[in-house]
PDB file of N, CA and C in Angstrom:
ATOM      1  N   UNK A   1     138.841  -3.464  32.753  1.00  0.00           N
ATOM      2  CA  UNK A   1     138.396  -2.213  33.322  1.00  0.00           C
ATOM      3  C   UNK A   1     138.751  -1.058  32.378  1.00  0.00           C
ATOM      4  N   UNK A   2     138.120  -0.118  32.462  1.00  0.00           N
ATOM      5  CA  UNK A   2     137.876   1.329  31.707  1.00  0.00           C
ATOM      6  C   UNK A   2     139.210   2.170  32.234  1.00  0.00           C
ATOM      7  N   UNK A   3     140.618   2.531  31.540  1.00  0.00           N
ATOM      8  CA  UNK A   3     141.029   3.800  32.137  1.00  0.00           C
ATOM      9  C   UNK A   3     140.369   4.510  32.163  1.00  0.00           C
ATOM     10  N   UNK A   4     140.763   5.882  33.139  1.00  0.00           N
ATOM     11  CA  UNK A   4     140.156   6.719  33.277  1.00  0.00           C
ATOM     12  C   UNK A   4     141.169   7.675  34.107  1.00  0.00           C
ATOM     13  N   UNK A   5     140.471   8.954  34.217  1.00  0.00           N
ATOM     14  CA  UNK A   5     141.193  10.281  34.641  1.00  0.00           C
ATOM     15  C   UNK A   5     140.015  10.516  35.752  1.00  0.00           C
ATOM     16  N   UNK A   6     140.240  11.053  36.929  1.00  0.00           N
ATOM     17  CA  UNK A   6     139.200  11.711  38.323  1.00  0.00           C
ATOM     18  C   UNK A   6     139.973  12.540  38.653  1.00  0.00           C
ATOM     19  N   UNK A   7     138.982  13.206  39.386  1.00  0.00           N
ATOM     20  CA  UNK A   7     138.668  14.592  40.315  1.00  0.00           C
ATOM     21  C   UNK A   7     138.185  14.091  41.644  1.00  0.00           C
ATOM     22  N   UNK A   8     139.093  14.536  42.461  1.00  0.00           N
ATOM     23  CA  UNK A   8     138.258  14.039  44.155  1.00  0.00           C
ATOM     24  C   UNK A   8     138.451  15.422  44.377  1.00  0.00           C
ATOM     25  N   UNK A   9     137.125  15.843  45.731  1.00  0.00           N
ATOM     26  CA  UNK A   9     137.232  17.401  46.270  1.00  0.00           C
ATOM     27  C   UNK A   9     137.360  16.960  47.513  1.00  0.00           C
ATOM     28  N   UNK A  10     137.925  17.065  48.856  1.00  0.00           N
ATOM     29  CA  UNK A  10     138.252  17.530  49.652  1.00  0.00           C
ATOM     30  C   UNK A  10     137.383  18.331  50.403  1.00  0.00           C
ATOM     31  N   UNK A  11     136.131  17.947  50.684  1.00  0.00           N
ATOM     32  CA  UNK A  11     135.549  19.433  51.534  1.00  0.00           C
ATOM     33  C   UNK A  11     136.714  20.326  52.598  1.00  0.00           C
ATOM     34  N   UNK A  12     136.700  19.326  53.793  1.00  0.00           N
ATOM     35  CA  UNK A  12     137.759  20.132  54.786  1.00  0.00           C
ATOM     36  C   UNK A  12     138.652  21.122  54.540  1.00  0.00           C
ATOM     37  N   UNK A  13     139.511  20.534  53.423  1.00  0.00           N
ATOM     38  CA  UNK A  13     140.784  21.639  53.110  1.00  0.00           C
ATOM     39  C   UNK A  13     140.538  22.133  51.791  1.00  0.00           C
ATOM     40  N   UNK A  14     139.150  21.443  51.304  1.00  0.00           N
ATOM     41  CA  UNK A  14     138.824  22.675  49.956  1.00  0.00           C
ATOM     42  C   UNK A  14     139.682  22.195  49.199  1.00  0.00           C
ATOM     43  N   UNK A  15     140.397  20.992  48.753  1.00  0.00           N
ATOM     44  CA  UNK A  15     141.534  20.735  47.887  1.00  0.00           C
ATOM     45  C   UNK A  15     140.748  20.074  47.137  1.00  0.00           C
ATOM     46  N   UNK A  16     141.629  19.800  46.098  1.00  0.00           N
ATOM     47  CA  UNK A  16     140.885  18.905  45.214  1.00  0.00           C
ATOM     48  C   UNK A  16     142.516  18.031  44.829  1.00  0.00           C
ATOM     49  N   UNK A  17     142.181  16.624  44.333  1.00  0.00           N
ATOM     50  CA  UNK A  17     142.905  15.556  44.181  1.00  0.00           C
ATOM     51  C   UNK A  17     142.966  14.923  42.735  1.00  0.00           C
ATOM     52  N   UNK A  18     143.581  15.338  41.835  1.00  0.00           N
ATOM     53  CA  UNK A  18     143.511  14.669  40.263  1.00  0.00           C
ATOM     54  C   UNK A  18     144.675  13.095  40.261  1.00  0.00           C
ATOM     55  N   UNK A  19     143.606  12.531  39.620  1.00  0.00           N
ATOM     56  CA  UNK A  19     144.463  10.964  39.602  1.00  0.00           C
ATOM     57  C   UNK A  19     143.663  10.519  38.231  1.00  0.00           C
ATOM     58  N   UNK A  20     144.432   8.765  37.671  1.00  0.00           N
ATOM     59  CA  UNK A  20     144.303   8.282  37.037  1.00  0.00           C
ATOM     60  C   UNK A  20     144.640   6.620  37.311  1.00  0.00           C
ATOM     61  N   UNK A  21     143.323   6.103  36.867  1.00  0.00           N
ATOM     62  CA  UNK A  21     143.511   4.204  37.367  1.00  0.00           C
ATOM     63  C   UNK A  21     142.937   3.898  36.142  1.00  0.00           C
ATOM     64  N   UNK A  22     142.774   2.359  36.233  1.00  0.00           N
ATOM     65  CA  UNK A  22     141.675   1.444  35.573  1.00  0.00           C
ATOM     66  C   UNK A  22     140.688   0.438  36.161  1.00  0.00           C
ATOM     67  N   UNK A  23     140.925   0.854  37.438  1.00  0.00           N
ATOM     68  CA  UNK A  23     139.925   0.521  37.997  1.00  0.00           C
ATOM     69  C   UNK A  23     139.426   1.636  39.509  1.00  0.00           C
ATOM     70  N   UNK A  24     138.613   2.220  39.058  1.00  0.00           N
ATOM     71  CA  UNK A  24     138.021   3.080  39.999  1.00  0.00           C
ATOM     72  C   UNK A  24     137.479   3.065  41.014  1.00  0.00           C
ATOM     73  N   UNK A  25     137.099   1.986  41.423  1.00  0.00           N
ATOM     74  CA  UNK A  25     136.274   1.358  42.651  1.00  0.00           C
ATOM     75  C   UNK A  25     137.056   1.217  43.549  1.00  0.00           C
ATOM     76  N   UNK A  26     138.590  -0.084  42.981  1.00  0.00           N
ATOM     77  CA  UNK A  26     139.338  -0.128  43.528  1.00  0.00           C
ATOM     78  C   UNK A  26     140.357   0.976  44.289  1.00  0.00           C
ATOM     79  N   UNK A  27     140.747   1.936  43.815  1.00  0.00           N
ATOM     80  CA  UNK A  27     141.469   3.093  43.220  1.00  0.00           C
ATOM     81  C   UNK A  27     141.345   3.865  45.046  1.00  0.00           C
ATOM     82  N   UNK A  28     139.355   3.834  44.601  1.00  0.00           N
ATOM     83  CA  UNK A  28     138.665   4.914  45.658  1.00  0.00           C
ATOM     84  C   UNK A  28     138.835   4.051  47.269  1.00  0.00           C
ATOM     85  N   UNK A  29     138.652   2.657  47.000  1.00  0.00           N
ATOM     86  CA  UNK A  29     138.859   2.158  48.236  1.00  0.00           C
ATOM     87  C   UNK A  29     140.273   2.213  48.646  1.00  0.00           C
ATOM     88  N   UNK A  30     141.143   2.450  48.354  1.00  0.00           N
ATOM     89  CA  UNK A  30     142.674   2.366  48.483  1.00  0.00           C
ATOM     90  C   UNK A  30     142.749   3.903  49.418  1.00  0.00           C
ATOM     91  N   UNK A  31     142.057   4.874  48.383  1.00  0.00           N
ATOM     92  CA  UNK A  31     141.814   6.380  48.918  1.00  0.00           C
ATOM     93  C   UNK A  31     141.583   6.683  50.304  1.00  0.00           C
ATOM     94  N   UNK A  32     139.869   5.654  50.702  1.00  0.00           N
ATOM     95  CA  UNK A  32     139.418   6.139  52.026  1.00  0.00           C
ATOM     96  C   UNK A  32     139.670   4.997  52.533  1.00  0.00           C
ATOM     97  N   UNK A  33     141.145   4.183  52.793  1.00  0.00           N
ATOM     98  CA  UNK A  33     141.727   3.116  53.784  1.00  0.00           C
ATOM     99  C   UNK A  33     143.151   3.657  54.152  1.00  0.00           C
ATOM    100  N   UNK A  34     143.315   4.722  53.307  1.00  0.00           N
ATOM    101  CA  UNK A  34     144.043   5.758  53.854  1.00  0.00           C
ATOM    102  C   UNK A  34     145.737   5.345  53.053  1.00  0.00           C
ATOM    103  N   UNK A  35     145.377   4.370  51.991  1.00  0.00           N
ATOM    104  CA  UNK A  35     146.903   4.070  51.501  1.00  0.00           C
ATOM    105  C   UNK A  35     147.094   4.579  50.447  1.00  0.00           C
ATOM    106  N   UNK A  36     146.889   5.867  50.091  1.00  0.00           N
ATOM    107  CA  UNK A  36     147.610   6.852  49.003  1.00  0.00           C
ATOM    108  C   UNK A  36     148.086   8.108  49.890  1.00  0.00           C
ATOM    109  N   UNK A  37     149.625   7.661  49.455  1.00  0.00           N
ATOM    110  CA  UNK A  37     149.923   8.747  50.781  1.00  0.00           C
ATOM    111  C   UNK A  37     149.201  10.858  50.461  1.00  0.00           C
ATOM    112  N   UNK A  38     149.080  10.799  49.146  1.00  0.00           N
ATOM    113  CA  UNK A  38     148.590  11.805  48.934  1.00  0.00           C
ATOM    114  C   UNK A  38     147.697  12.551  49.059  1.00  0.00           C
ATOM    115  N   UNK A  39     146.632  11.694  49.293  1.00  0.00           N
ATOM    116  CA  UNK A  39     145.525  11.623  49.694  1.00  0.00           C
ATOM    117  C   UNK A  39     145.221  11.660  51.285  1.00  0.00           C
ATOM    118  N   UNK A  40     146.522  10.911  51.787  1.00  0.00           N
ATOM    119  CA  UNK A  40     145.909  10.657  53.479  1.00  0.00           C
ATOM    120  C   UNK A  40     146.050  11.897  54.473  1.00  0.00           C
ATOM    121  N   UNK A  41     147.167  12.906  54.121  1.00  0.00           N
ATOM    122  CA  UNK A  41     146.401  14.047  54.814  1.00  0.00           C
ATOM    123  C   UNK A  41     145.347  14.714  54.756  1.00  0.00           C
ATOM    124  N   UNK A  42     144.883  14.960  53.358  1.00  0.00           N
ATOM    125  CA  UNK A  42     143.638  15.525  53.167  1.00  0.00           C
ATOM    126  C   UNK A  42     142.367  14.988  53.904  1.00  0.00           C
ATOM    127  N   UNK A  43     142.022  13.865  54.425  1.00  0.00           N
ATOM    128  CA  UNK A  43     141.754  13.510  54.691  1.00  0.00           C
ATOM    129  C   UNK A  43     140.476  12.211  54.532  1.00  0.00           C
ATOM    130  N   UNK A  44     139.629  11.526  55.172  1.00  0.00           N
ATOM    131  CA  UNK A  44     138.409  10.236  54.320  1.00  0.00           C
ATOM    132  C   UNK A  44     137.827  10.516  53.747  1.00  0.00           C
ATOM    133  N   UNK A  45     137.111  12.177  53.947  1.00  0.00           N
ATOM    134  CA  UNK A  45     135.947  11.959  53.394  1.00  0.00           C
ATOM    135  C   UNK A  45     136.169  13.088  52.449  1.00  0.00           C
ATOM    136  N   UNK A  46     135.651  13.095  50.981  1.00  0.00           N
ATOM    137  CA  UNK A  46     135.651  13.452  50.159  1.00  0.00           C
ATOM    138  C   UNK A  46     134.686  12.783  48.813  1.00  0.00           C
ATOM    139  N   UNK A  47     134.577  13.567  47.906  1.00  0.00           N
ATOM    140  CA  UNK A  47     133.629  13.487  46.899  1.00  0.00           C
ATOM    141  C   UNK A  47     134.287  13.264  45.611  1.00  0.00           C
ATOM    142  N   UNK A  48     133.876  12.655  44.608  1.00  0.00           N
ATOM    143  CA  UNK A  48     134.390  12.188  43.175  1.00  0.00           C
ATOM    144  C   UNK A  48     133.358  13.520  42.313  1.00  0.00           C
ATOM    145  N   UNK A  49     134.330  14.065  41.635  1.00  0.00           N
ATOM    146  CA  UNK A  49     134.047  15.382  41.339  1.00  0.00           C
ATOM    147  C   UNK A  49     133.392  15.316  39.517  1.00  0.00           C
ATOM    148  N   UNK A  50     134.807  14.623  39.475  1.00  0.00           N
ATOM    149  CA  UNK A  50     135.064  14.678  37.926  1.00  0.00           C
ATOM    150  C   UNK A  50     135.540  13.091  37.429  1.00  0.00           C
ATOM    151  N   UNK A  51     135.037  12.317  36.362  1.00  0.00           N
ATOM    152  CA  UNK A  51     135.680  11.425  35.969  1.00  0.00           C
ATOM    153  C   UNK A  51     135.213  11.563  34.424  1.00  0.00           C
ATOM    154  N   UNK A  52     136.511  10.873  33.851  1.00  0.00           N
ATOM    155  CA  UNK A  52     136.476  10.603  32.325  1.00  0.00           C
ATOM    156  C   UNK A  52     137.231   9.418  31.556  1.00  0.00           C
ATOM    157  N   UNK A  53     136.111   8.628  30.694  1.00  0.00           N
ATOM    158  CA  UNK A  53     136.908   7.577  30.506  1.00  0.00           C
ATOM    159  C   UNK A  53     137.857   7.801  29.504  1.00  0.00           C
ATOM    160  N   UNK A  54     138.952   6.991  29.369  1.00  0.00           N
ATOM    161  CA  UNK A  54     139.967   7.197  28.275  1.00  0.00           C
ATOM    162  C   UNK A  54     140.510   5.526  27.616  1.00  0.00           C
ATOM    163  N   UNK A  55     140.528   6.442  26.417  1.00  0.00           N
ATOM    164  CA  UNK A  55     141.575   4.861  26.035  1.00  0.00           C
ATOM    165  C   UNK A  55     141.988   4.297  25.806  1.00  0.00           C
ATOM    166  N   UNK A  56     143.308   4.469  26.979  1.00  0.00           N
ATOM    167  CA  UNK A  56     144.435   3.421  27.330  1.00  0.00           C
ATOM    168  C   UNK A  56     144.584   3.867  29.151  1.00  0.00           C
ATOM    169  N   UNK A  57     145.365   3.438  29.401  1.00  0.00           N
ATOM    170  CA  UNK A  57     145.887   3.588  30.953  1.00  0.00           C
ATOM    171  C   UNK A  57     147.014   5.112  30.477  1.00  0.00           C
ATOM    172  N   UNK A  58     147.755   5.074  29.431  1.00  0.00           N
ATOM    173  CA  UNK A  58     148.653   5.685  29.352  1.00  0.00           C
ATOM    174  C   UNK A  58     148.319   7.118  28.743  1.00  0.00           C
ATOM    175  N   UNK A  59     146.780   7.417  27.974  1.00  0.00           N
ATOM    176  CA  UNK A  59     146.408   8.756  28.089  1.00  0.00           C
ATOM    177  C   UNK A  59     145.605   9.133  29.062  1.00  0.00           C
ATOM    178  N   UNK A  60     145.190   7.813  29.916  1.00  0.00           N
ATOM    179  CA  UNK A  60     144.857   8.665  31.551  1.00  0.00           C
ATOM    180  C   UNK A  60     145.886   9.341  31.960  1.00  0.00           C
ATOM    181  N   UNK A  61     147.434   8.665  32.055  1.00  0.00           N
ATOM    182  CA  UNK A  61     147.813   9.160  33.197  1.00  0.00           C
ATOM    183  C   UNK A  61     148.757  10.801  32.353  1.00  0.00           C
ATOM    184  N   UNK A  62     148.674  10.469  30.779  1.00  0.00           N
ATOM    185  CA  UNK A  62     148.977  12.037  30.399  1.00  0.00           C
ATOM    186  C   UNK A  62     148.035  13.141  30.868  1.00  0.00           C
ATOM    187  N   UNK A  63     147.022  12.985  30.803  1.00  0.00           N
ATOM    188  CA  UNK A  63     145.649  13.628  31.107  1.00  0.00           C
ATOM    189  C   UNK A  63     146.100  14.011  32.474  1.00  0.00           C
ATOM    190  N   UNK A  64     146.224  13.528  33.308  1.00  0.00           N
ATOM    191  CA  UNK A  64     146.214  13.066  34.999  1.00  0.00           C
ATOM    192  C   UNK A  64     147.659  14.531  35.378  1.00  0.00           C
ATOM    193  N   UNK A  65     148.762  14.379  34.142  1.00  0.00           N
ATOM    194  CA  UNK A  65     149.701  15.221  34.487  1.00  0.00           C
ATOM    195  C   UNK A  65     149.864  16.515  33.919  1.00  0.00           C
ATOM    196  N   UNK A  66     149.180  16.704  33.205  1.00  0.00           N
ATOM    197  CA  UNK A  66     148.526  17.931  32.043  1.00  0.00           C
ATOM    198  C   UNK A  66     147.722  18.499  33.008  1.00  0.00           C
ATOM    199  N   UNK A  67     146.864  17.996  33.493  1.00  0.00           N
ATOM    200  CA  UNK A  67     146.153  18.836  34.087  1.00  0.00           C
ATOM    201  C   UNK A  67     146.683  19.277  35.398  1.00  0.00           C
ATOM    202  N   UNK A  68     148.073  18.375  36.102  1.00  0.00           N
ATOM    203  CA  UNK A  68     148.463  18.604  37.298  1.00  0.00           C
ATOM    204  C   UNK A  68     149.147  19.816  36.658  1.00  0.00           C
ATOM    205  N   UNK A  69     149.829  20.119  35.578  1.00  0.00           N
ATOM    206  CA  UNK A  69     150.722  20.351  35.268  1.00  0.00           C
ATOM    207  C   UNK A  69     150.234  21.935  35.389  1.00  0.00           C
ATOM    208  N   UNK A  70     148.511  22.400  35.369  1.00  0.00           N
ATOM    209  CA  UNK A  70     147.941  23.453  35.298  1.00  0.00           C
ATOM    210  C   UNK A  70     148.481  23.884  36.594  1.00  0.00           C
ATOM    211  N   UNK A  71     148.259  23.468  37.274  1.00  0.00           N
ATOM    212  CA  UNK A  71     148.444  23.962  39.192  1.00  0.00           C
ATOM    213  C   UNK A  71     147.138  25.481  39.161  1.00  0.00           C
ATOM    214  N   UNK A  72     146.366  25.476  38.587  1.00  0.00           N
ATOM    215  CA  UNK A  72     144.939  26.242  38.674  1.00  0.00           C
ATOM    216  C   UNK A  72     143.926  25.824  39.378  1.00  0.00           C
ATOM    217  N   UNK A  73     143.178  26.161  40.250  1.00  0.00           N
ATOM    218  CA  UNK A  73     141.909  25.794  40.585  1.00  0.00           C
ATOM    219  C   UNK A  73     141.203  26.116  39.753  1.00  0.00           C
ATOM    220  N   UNK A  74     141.064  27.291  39.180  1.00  0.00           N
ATOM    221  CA  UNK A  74     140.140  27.732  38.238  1.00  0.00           C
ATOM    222  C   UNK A  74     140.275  26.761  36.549  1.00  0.00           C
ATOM    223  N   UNK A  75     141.034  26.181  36.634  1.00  0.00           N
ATOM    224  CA  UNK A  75     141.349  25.511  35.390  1.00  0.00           C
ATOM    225  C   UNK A  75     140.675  24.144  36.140  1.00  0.00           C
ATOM    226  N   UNK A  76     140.630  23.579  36.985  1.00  0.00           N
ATOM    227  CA  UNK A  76     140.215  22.325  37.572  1.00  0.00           C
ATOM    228  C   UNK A  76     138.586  22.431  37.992  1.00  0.00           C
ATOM    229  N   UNK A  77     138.426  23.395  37.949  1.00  0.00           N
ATOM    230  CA  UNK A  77     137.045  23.895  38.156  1.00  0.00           C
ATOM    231  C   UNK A  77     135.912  23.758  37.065  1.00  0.00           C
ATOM    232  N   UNK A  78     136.910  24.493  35.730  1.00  0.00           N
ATOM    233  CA  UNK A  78     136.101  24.331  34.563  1.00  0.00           C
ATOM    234  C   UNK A  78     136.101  23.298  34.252  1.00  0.00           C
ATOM    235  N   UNK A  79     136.866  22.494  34.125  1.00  0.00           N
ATOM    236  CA  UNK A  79     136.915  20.815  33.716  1.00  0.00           C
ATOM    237  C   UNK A  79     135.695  20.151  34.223  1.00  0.00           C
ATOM    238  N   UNK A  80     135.144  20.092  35.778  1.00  0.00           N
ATOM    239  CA  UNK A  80     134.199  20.067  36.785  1.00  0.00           C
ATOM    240  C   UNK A  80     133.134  20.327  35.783  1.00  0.00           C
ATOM    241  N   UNK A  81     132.668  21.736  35.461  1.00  0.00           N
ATOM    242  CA  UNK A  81     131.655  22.450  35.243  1.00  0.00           C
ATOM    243  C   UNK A  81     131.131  22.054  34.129  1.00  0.00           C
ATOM    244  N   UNK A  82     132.123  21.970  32.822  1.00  0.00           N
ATOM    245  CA  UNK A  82     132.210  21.670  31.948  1.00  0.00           C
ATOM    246  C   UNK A  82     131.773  20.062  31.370  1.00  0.00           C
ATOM    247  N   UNK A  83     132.691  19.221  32.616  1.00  0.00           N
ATOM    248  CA  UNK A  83     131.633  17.669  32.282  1.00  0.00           C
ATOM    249  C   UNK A  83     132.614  16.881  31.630  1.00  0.00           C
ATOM    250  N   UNK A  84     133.891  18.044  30.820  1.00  0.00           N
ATOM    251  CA  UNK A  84     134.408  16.558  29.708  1.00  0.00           C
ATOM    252  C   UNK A  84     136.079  17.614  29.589  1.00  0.00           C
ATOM    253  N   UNK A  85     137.210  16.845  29.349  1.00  0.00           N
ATOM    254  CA  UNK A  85     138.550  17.411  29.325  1.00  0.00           C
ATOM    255  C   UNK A  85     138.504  18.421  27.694  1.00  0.00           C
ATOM    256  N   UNK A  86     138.714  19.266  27.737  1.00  0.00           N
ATOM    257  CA  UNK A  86     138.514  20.049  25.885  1.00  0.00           C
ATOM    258  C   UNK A  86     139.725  20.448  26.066  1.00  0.00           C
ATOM    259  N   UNK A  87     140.326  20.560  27.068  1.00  0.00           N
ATOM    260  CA  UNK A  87     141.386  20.950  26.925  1.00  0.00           C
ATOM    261  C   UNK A  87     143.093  20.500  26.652  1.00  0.00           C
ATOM    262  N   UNK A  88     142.897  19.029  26.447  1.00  0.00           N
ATOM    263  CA  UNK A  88     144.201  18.419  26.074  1.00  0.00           C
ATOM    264  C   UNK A  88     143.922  17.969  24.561  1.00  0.00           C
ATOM    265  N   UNK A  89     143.411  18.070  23.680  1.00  0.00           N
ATOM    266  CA  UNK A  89     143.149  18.360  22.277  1.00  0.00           C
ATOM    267  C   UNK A  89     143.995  19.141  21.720  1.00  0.00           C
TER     268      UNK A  89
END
């Protein structure tokens, strides 16, 4: 499987959710069965916003904390808009 870095949005609480797996399918079903505790208040239903492949597992999950590390919406936004990470270069 492909590492990778995602974006989940949250309609309800308008949040958005940054993570990193290598397998994404799996990842998302874990999400809406409600066993990431991080995820489980926000609540099931939500949208995959942003994804990007990377590679190794281990510059997903730098990626994954770099960008947590922003604590911006507006920085998580452009990433979104933008299509691709330019900013951990």
């Amino acid at each position: 499987m492909q590492p990778r870095v995602y974006i989940l949005h949250f309609p309800k609480s308008d949040r958005y959710y940054v993570g990193s797996t290598n397998n994404l399918a799996r990842r998302l079903e874990r999400h809406l069965a409600g066993h990431t505790h991080s995820t489980k208040r926000l609540g099931s239903e939500f949208r995959v916003v942003f994804t990007q492949d990377m590679e190794t597992l281990e510059d997903a999950r730098k990626a994954e904390y770099r960008i947590k590390s922003w604590k911006r919406r507006d920085f998580i936004e452009k990433i979104i808009n933008d299509g691709k990470l330019k900013y951990l270069q």
